[in-house]
PDB file of N, CA and C in Angstrom:
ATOM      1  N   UNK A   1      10.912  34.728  16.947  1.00  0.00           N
ATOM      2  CA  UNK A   1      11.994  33.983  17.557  1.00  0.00           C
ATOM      3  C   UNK A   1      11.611  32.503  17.576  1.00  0.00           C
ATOM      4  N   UNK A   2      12.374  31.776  17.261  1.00  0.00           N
ATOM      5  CA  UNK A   2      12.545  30.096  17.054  1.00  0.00           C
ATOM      6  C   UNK A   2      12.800  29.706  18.264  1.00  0.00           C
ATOM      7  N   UNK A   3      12.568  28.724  19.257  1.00  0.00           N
ATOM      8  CA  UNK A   3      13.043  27.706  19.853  1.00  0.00           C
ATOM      9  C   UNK A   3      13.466  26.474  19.555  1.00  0.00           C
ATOM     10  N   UNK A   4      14.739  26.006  19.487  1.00  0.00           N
ATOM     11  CA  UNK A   4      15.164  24.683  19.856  1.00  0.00           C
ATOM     12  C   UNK A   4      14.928  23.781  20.170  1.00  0.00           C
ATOM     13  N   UNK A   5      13.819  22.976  20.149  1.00  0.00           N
ATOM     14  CA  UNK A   5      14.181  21.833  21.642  1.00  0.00           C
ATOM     15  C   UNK A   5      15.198  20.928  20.966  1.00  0.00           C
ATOM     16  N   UNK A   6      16.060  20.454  21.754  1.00  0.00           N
ATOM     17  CA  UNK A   6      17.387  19.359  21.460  1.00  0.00           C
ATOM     18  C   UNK A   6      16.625  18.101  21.723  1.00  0.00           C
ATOM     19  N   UNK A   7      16.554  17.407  20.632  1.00  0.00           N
ATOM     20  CA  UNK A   7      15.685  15.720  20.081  1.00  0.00           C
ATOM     21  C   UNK A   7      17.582  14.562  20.819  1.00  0.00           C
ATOM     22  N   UNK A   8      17.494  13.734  20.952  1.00  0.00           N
ATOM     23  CA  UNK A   8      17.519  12.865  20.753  1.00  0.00           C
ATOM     24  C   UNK A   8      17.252  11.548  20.401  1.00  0.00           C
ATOM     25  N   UNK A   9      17.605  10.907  19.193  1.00  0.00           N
ATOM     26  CA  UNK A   9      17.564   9.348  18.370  1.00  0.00           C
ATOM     27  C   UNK A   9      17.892   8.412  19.387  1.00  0.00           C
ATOM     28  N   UNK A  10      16.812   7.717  20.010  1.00  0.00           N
ATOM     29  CA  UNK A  10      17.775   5.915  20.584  1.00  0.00           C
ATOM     30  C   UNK A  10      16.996   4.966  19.707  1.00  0.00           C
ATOM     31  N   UNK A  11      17.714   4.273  19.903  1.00  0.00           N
ATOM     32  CA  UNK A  11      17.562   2.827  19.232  1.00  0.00           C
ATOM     33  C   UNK A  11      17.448   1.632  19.948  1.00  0.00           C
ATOM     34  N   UNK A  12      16.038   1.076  19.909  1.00  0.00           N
ATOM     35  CA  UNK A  12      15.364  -0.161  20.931  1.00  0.00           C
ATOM     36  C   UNK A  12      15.907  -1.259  20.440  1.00  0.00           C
ATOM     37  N   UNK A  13      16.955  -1.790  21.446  1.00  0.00           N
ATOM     38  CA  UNK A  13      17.716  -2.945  21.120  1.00  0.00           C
ATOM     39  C   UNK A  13      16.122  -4.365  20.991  1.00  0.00           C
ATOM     40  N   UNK A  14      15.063  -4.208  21.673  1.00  0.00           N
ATOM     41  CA  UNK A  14      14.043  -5.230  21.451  1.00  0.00           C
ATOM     42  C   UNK A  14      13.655  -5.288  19.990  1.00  0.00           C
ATOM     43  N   UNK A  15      13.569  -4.164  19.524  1.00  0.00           N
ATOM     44  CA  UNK A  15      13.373  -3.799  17.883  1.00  0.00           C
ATOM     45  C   UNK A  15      14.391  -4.131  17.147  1.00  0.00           C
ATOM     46  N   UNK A  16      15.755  -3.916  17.587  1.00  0.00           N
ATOM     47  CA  UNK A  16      16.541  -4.674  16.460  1.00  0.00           C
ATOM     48  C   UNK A  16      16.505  -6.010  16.534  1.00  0.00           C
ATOM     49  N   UNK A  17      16.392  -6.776  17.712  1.00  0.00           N
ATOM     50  CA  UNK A  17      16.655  -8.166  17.524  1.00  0.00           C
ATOM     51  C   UNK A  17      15.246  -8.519  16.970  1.00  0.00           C
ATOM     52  N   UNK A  18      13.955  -8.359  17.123  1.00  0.00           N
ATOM     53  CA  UNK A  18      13.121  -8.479  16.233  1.00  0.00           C
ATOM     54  C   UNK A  18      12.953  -8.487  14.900  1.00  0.00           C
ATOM     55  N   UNK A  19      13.776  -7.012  14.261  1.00  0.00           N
ATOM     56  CA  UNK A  19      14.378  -7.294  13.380  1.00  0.00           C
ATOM     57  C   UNK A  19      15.456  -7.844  12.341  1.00  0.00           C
ATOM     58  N   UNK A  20      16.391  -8.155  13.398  1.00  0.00           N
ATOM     59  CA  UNK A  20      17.088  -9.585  12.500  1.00  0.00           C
ATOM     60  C   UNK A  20      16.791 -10.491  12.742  1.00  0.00           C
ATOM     61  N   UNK A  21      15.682 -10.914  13.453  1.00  0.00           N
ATOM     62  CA  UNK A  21      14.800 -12.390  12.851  1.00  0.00           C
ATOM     63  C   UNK A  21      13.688 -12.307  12.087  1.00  0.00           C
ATOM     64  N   UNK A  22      13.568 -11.305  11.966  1.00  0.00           N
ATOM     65  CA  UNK A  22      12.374 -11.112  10.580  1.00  0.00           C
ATOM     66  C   UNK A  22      13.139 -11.271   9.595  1.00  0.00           C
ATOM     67  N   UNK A  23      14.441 -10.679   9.216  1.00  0.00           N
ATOM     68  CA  UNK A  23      15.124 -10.746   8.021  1.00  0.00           C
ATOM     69  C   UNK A  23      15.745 -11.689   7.860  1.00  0.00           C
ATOM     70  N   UNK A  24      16.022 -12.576   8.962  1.00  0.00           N
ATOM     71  CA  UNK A  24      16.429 -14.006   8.859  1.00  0.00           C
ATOM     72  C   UNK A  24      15.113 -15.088   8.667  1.00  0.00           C
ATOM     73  N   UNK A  25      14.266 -15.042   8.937  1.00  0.00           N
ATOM     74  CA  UNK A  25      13.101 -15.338   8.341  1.00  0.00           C
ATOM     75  C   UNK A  25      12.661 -15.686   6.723  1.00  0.00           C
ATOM     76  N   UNK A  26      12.916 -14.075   6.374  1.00  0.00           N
ATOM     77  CA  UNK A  26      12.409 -13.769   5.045  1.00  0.00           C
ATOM     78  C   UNK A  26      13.682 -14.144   4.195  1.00  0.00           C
ATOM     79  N   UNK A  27      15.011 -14.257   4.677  1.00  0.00           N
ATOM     80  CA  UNK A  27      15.658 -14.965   3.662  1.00  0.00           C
ATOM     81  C   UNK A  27      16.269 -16.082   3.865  1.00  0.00           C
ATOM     82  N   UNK A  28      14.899 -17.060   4.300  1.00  0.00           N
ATOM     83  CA  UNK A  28      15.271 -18.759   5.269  1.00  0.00           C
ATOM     84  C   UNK A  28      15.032 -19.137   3.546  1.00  0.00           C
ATOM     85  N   UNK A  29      14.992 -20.573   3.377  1.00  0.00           N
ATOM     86  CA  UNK A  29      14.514 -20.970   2.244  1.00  0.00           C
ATOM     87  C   UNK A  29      12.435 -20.884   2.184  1.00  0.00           C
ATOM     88  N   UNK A  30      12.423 -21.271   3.695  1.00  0.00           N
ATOM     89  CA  UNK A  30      10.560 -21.195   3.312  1.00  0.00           C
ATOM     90  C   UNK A  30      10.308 -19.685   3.448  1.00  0.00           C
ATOM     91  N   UNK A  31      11.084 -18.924   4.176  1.00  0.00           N
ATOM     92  CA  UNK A  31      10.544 -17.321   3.437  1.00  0.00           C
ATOM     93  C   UNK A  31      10.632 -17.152   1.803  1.00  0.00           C
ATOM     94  N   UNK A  32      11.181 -17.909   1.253  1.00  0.00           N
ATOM     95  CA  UNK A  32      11.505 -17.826  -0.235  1.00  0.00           C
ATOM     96  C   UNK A  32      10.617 -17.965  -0.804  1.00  0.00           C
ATOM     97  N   UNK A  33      10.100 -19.185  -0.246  1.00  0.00           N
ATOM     98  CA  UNK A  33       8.737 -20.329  -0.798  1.00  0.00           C
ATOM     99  C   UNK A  33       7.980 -18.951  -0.787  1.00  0.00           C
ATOM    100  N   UNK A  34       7.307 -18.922   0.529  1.00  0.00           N
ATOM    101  CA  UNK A  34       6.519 -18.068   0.874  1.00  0.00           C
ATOM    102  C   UNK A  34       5.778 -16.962   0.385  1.00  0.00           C
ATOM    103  N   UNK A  35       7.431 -16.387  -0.082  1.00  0.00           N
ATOM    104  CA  UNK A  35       7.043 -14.663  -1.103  1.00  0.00           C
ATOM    105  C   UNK A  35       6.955 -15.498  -2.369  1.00  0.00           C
ATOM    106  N   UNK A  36       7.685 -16.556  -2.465  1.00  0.00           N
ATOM    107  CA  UNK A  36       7.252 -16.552  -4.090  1.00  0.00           C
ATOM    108  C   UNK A  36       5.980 -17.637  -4.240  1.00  0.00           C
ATOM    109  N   UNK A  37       5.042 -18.335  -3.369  1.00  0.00           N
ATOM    110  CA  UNK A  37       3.889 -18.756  -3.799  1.00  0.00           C
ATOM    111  C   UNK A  37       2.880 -17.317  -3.563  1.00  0.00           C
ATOM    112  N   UNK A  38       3.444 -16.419  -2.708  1.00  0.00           N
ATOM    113  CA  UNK A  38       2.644 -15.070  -2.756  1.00  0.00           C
ATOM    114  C   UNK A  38       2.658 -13.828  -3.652  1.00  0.00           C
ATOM    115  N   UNK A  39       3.364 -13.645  -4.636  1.00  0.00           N
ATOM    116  CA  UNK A  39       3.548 -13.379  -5.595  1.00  0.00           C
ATOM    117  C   UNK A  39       2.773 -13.509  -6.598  1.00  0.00           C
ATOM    118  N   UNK A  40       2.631 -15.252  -6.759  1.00  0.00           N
ATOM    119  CA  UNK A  40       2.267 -16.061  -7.981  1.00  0.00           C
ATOM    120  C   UNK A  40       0.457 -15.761  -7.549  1.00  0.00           C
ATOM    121  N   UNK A  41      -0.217 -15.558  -6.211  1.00  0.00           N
ATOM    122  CA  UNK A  41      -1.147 -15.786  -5.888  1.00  0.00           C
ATOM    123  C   UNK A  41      -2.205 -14.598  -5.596  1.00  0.00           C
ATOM    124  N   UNK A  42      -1.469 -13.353  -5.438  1.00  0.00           N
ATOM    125  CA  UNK A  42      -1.955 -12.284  -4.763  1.00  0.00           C
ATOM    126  C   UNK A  42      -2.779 -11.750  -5.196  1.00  0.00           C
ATOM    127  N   UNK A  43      -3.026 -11.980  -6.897  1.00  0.00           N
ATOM    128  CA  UNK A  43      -4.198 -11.428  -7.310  1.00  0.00           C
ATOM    129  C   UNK A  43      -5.192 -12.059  -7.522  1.00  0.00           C
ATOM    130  N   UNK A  44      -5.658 -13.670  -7.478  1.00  0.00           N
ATOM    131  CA  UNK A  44      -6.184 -14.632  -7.804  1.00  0.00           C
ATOM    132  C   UNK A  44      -7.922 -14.147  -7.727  1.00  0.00           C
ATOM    133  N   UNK A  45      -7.759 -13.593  -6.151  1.00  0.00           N
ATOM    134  CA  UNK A  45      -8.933 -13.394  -5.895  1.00  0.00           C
ATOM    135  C   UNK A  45     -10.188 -12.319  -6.728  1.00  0.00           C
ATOM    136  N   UNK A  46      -9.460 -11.495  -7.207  1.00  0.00           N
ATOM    137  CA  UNK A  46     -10.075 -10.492  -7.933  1.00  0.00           C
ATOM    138  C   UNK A  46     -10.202 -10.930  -9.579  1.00  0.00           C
ATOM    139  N   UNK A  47      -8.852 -11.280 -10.193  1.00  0.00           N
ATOM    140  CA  UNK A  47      -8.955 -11.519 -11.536  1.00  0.00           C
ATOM    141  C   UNK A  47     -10.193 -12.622 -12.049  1.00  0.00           C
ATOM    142  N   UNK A  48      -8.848 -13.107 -12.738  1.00  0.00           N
ATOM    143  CA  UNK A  48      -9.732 -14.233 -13.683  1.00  0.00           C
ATOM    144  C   UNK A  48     -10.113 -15.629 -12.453  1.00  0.00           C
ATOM    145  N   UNK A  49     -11.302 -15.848 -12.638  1.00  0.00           N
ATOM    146  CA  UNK A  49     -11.333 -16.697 -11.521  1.00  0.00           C
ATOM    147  C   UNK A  49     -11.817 -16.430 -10.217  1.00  0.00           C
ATOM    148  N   UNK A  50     -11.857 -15.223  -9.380  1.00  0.00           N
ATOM    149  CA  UNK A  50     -12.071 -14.989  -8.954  1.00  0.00           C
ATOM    150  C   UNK A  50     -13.485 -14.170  -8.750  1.00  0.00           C
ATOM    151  N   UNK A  51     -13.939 -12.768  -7.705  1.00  0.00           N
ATOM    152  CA  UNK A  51     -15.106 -12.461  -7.981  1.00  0.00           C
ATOM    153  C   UNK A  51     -15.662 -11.834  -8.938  1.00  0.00           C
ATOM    154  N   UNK A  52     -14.593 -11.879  -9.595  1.00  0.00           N
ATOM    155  CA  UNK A  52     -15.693 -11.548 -11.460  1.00  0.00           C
ATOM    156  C   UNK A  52     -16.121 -12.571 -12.330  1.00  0.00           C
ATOM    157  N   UNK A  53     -15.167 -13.940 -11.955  1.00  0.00           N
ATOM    158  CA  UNK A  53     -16.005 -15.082 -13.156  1.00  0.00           C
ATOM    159  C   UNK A  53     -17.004 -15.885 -12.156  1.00  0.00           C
ATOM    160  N   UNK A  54     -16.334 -16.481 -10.922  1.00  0.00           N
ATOM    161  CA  UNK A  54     -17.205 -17.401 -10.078  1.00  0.00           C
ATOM    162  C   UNK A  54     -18.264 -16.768  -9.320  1.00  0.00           C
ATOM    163  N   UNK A  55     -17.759 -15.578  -8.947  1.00  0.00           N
ATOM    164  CA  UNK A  55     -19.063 -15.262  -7.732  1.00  0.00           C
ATOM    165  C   UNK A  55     -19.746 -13.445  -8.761  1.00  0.00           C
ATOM    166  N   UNK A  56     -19.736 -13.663  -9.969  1.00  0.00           N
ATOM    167  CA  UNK A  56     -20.766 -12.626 -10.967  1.00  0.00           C
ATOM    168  C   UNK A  56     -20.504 -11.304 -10.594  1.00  0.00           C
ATOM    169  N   UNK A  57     -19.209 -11.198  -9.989  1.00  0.00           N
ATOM    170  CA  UNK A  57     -19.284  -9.520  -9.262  1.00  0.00           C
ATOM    171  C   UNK A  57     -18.151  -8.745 -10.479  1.00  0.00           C
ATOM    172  N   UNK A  58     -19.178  -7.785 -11.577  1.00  0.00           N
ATOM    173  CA  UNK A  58     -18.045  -7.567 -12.077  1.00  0.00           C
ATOM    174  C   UNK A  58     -18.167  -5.290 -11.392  1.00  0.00           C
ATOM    175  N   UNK A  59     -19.129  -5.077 -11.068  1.00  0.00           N
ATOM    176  CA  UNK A  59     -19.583  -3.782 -11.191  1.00  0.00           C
ATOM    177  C   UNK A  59     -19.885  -3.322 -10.065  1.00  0.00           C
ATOM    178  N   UNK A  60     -19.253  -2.266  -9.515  1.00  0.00           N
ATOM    179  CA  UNK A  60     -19.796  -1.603  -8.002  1.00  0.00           C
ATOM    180  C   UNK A  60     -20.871  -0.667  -8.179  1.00  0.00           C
ATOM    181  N   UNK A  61     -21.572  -0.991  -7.540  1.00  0.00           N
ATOM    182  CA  UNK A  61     -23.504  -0.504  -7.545  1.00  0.00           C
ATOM    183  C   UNK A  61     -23.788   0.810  -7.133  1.00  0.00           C
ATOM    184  N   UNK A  62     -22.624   1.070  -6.062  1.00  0.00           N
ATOM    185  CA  UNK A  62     -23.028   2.266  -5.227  1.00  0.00           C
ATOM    186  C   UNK A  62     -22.017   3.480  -6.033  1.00  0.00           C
ATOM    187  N   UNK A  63     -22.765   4.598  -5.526  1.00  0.00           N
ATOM    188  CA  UNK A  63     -22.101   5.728  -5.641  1.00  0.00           C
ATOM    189  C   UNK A  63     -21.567   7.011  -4.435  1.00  0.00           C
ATOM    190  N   UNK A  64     -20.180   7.170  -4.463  1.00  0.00           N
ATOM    191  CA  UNK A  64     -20.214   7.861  -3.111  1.00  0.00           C
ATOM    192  C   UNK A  64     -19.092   6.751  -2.295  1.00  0.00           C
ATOM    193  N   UNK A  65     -18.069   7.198  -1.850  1.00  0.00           N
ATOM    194  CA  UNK A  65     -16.821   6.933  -0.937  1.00  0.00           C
ATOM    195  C   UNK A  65     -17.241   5.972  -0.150  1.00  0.00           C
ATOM    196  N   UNK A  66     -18.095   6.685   0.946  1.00  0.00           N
ATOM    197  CA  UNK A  66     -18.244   5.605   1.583  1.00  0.00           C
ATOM    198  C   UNK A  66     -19.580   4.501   1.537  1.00  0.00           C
ATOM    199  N   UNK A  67     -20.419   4.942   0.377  1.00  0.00           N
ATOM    200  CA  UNK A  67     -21.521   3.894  -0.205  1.00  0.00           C
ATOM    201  C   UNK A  67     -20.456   2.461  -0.673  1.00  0.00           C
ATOM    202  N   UNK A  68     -19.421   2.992  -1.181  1.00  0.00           N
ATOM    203  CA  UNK A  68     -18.143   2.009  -2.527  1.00  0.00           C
ATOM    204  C   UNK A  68     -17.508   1.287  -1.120  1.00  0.00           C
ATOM    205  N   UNK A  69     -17.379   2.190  -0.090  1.00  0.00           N
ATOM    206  CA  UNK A  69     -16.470   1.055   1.017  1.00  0.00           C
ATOM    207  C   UNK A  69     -17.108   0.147   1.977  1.00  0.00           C
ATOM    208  N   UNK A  70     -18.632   0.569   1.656  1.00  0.00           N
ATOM    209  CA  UNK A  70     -19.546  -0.250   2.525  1.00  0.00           C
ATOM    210  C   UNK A  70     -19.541  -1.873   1.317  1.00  0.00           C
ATOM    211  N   UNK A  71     -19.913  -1.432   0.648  1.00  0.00           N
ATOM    212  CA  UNK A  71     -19.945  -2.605  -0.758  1.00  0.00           C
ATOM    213  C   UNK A  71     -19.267  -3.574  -0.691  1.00  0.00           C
ATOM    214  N   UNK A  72     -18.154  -2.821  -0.869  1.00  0.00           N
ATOM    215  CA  UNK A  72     -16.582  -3.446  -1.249  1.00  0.00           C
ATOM    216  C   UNK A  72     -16.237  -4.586   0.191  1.00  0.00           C
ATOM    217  N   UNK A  73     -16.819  -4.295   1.334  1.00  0.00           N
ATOM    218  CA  UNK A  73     -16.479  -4.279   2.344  1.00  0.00           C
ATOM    219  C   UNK A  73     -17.978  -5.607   2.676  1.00  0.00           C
ATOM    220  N   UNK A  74     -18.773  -5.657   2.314  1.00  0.00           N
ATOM    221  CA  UNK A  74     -20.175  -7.344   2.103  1.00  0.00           C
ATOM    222  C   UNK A  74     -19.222  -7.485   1.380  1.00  0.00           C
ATOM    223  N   UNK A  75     -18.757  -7.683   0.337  1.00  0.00           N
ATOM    224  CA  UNK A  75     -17.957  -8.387  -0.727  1.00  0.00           C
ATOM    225  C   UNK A  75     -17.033  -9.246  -0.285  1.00  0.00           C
ATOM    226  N   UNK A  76     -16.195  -8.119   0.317  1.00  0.00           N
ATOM    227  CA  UNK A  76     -15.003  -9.201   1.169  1.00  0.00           C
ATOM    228  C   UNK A  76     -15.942  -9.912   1.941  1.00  0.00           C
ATOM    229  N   UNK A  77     -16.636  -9.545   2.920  1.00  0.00           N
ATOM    230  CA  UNK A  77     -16.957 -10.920   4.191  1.00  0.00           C
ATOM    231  C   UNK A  77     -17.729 -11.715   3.177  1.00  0.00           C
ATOM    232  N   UNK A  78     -18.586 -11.916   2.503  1.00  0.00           N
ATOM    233  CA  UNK A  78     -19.040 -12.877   1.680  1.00  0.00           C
ATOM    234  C   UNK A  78     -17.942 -13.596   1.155  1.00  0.00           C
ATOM    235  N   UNK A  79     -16.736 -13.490  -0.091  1.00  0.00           N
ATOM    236  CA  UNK A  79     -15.821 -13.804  -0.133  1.00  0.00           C
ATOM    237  C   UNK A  79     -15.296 -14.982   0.994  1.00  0.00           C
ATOM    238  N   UNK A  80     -14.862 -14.123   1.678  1.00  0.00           N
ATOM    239  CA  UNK A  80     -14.064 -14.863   3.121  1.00  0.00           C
ATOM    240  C   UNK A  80     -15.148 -16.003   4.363  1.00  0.00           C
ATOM    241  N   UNK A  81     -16.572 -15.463   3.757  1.00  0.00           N
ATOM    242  CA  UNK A  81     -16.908 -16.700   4.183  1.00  0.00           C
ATOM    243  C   UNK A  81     -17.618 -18.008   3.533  1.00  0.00           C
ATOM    244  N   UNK A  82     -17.159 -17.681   2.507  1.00  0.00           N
ATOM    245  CA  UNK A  82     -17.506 -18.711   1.430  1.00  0.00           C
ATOM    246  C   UNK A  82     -15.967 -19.758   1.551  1.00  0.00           C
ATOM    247  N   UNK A  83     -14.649 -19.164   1.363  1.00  0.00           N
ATOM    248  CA  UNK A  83     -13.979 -19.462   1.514  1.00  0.00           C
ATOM    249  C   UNK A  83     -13.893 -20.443   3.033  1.00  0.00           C
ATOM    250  N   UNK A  84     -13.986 -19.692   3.989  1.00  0.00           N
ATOM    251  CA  UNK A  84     -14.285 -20.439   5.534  1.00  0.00           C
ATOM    252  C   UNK A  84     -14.769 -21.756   5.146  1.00  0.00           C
ATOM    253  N   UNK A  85     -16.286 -21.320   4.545  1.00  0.00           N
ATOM    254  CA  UNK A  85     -17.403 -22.913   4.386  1.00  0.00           C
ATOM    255  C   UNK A  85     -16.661 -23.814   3.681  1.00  0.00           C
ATOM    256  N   UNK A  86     -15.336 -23.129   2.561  1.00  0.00           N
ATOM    257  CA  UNK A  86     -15.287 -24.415   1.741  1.00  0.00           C
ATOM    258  C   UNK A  86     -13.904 -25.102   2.435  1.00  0.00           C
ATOM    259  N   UNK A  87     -12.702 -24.610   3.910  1.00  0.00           N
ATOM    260  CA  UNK A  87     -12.193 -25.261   4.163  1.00  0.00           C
ATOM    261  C   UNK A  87     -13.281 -26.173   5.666  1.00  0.00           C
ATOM    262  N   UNK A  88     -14.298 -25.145   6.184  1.00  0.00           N
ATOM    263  CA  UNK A  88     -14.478 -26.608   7.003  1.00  0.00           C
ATOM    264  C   UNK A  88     -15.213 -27.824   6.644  1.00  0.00           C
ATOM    265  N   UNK A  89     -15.750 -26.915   5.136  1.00  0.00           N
ATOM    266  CA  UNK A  89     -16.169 -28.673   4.538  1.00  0.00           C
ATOM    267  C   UNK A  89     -15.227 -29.821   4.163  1.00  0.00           C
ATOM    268  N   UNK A  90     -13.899 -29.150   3.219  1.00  0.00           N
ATOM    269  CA  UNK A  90     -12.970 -30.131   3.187  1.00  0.00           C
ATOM    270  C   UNK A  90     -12.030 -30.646   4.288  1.00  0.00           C
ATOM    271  N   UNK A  91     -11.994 -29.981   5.678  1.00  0.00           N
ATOM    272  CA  UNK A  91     -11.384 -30.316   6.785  1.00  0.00           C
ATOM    273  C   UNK A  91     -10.064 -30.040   6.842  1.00  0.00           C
ATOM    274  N   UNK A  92      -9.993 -28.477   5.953  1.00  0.00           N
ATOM    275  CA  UNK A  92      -8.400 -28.321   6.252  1.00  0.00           C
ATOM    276  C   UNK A  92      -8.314 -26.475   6.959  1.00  0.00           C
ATOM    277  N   UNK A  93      -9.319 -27.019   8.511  1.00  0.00           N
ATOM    278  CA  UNK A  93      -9.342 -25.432   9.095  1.00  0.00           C
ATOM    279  C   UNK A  93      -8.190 -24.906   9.444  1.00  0.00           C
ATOM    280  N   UNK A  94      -7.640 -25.996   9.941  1.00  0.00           N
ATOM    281  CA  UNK A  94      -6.313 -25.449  10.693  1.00  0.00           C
ATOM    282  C   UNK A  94      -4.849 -25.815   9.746  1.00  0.00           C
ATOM    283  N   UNK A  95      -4.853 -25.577   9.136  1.00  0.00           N
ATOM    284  CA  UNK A  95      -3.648 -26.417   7.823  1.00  0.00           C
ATOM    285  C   UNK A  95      -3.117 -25.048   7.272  1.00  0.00           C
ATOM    286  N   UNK A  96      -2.061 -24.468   7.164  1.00  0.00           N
ATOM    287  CA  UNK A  96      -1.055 -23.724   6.381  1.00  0.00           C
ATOM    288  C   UNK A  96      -1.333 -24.613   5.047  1.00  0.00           C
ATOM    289  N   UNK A  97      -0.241 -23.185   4.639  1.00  0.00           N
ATOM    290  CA  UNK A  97      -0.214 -23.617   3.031  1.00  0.00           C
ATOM    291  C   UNK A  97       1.237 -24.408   2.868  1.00  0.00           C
ATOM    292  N   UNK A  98       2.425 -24.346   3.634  1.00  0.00           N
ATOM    293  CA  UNK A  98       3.330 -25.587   3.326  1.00  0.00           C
ATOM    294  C   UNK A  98       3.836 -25.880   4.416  1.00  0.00           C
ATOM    295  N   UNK A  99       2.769 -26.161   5.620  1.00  0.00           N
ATOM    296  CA  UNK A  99       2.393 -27.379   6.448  1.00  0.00           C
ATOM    297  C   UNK A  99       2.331 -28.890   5.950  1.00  0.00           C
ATOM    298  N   UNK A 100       2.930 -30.012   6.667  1.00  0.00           N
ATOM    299  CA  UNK A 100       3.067 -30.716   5.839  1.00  0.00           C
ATOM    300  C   UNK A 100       2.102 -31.642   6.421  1.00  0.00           C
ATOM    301  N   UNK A 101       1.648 -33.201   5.879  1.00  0.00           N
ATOM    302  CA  UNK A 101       0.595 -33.476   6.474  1.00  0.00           C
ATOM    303  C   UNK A 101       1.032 -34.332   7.191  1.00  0.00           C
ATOM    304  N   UNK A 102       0.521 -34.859   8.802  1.00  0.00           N
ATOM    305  CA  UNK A 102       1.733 -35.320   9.923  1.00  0.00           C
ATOM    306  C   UNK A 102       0.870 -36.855   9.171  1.00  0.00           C
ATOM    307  N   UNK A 103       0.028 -37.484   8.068  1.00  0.00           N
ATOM    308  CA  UNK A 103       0.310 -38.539   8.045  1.00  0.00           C
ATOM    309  C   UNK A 103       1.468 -39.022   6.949  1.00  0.00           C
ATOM    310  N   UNK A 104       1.926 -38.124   6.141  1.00  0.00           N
ATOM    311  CA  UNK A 104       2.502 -38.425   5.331  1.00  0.00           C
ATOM    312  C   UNK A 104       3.969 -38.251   5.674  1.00  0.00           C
ATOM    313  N   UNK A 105       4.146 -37.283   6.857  1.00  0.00           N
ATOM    314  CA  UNK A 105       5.760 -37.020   7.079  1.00  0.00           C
ATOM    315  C   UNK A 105       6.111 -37.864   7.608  1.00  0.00           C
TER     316      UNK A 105
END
């Protein structure tokens, strides 16, 4: 024998209005920008240019799931803090990418 339980669906009016400003967001003109300099950019880090030509990483060493996610995983924080060192050397810690610069606006 099956039981029933009777579900009811509501719908969180905080969640919809959240969500039509996300979607008003994403189709402002700088959500445009946005997806499309992210697009153009998303793979940068891995390909050409990235940690296979500049930083010599073409081959994962380890063998085993989680040997490959420990790896993979120094890789990124090395990565990301190389990256770190090279904006607080040039002095752009706190700067977006189409932030504009308040001496030039």
């Amino acid at each position: 024998m099956i039981f029933l339980i009777p579900c009811t669906i509501q719908s969180n009016p905080y969640y919809n209005t959240l969500l039509d400003r996300v979607t008003q967001e994403i189709k402002s003109d700088r959500g445009i920008r946005l997806r499309t300099n992210r697009s153009i950019q998303v793979e940068g880090a891995f390909g050409g240019g990235g940690l296979k030509d500049d930083y010599l990483y073409h081959r994962i060493q380890r063998r085993g799931k989680e040997n490959v996610w420990k790896e993979l995983l120094v890789v990124a924080m090395g990565f990301n803090l190389r990256k770190l060192h090279a904006r607080l050397h040039n002095g752009r810690m706190h700067k977006r990418f189409l932030d504009k610069d308040p001496k030039t606006a």
